[in-house]
N, C-alpha and C. Protein backbone atom coordinates (compact mmCIF):
# COMPACT_ATOMS: atom_id res chain seq x y z
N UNK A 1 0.85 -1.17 0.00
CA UNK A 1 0.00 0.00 0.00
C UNK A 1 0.90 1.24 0.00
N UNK A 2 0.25 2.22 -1.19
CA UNK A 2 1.91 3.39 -1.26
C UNK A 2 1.13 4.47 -0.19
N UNK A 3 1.27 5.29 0.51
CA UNK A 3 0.98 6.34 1.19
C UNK A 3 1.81 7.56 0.81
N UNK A 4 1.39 8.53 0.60
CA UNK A 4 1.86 9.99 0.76
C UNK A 4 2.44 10.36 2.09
N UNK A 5 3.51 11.03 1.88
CA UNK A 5 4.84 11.24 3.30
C UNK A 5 3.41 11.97 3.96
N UNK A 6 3.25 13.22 3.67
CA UNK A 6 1.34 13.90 4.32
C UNK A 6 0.57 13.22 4.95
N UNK A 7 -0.10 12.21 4.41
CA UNK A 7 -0.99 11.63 5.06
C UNK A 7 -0.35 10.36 5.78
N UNK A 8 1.25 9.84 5.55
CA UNK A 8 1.85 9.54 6.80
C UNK A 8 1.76 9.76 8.00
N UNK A 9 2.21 11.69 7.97
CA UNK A 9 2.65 11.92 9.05
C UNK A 9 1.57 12.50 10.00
N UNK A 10 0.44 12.43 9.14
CA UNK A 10 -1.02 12.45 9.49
C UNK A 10 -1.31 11.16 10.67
N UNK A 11 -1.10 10.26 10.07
CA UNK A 11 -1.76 9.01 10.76
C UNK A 11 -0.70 8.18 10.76
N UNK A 12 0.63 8.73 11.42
CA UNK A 12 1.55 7.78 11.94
C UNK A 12 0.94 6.65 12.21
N UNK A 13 0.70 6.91 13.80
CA UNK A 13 0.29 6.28 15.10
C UNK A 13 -0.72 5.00 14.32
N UNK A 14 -1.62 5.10 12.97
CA UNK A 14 -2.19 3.82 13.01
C UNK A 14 -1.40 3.45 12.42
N UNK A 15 -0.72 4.02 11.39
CA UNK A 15 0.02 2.92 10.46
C UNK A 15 1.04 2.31 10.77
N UNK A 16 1.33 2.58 11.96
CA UNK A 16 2.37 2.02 12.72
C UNK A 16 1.86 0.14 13.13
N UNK A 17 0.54 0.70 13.85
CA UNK A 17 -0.32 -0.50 14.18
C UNK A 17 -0.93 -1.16 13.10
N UNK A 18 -1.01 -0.93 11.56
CA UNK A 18 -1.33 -1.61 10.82
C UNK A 18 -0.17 -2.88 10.43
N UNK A 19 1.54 -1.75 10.71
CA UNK A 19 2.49 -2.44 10.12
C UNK A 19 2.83 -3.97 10.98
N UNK A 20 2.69 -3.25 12.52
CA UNK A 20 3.20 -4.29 13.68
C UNK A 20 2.17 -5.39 13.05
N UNK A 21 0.91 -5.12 13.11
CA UNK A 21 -0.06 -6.08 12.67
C UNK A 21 0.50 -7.03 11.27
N UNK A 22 1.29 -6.45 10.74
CA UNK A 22 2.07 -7.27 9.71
C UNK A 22 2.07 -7.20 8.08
N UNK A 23 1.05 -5.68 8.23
CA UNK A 23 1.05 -4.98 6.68
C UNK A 23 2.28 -4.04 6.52
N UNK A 24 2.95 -4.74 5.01
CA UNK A 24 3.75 -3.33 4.63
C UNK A 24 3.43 -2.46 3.89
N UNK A 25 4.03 -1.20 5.15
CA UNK A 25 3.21 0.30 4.41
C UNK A 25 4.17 0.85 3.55
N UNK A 26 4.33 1.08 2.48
CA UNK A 26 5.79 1.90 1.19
C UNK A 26 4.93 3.67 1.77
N UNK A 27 5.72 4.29 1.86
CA UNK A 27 5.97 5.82 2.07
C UNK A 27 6.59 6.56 1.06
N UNK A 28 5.27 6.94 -0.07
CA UNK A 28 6.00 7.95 -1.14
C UNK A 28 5.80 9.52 -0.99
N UNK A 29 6.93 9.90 -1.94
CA UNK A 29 6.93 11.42 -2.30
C UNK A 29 6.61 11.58 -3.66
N UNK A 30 5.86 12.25 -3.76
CA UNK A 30 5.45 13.08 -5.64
C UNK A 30 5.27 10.82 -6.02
N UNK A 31 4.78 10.41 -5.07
CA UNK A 31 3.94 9.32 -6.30
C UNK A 31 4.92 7.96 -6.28
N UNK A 32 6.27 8.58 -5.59
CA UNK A 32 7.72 7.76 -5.80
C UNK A 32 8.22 6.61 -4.77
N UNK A 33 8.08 5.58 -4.10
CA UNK A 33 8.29 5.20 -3.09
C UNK A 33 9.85 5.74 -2.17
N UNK A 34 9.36 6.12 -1.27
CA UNK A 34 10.95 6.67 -0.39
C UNK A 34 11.03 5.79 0.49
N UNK A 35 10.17 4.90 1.51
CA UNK A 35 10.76 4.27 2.42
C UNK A 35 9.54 3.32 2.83
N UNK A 36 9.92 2.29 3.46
CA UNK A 36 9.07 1.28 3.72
C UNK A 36 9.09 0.79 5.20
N UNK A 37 7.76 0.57 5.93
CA UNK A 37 7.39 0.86 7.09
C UNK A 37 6.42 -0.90 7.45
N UNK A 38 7.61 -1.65 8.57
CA UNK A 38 7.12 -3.04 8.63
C UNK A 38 7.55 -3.09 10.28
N UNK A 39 7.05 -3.91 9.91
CA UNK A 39 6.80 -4.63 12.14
C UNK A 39 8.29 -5.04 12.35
N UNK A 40 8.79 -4.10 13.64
CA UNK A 40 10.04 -4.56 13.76
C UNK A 40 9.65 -6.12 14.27
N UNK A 41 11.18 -6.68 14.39
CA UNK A 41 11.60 -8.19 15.02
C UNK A 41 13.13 -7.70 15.47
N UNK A 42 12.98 -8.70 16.58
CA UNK A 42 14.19 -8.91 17.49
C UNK A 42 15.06 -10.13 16.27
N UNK A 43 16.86 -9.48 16.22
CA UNK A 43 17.33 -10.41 14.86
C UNK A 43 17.90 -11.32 16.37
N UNK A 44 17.45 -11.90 17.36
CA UNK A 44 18.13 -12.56 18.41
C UNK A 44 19.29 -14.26 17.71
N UNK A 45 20.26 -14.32 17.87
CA UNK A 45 20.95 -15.18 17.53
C UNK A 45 21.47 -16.00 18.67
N UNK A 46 21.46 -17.18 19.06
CA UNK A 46 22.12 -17.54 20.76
C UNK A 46 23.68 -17.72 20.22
N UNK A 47 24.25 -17.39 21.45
CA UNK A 47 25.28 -17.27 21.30
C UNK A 47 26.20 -18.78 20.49
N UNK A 48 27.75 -18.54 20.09
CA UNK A 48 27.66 -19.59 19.71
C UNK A 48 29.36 -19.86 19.69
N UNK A 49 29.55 -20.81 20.49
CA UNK A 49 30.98 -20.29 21.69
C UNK A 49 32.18 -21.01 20.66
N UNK A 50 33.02 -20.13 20.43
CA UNK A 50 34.01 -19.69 19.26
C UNK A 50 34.23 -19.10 18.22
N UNK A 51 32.89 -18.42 18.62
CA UNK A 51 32.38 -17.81 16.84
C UNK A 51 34.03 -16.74 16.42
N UNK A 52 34.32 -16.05 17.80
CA UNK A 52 35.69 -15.27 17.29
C UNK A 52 37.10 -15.75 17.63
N UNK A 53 36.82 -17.20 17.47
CA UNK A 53 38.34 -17.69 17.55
C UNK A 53 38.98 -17.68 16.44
N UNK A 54 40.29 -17.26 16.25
CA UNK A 54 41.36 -17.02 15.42
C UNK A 54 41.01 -15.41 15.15
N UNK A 55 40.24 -14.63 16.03
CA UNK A 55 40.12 -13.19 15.40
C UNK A 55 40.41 -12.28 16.97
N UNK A 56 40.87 -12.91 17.77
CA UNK A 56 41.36 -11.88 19.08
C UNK A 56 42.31 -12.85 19.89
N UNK A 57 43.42 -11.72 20.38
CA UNK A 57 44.70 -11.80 20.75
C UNK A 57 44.83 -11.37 22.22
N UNK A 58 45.12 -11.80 23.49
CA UNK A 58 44.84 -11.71 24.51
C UNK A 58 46.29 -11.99 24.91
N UNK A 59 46.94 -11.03 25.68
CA UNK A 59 48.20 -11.45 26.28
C UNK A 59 48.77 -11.95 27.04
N UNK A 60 49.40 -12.49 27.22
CA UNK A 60 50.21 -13.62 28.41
C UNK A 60 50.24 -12.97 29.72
N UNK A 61 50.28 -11.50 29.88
CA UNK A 61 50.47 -11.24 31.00
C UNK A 61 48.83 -10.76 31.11
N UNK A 62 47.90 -10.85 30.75
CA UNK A 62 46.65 -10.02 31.01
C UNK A 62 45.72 -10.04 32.52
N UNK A 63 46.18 -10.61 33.22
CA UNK A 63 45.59 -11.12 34.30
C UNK A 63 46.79 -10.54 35.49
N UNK A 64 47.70 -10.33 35.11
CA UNK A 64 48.88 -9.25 35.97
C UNK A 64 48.61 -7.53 36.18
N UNK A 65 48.68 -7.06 36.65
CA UNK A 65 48.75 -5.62 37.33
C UNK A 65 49.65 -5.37 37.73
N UNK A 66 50.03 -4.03 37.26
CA UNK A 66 51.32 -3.67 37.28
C UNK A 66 51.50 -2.74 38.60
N UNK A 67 52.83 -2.92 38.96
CA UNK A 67 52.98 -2.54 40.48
C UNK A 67 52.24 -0.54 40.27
N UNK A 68 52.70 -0.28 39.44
CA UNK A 68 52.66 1.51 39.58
C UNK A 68 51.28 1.71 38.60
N UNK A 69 50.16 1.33 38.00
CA UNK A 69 48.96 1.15 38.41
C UNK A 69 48.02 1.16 39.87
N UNK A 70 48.84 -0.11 40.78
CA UNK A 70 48.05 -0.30 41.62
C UNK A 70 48.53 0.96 42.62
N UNK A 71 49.54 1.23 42.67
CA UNK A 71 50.21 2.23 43.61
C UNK A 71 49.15 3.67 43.03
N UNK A 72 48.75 3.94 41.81
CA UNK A 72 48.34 4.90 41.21
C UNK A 72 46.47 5.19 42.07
N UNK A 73 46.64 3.57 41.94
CA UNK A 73 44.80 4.08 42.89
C UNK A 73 44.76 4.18 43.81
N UNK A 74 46.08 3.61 44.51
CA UNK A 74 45.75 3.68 46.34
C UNK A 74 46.19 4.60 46.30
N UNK A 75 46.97 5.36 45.65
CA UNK A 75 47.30 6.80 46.01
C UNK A 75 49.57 7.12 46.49
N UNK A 76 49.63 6.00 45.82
CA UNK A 76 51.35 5.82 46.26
C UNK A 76 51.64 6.34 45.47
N UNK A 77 53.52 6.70 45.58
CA UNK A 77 54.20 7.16 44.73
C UNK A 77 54.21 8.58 44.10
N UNK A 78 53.09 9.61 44.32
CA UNK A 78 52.83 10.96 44.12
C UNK A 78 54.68 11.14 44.03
């Protein structure tokens, strides 16, 4: 169904509820389609454990803290 951007922005609010309902609304200018207006969805994927292995590098020491860090929050060494 093409709609005029006008009578869009007229009657957002139903066509919003027509779209969720699962009609797609096309949104034209001068007659032309500009944009198209559909029921969002969640793109949810479950996770999927290694997906970024071989793509991050984690260092040998990463789990170490360095002496003049920790001295830096308690307030040593000024």
């Amino acid at each position: 169904m093409l709609i005029n951007i006008h009578e869009a922005k007229t009657h957002l609010s139903r066509l919003v509820e027509r779209a969720a309902a699962g009609e797609e609304i096309i949104i034209g200018k001068a007659g032309r389609p500009r944009a198209r207006l559909v029921a969002y969805t969640e793109k949810f994927r479950p996770r999927q454990p290694g997906a970024l292995r071989g793509r991050l590098w984690i260092a040998d020491d990463f789990d170490e803290t360095p002496d003049s860090l920790l001295d830096a929050f308690e307030g040593r060494g000024e």
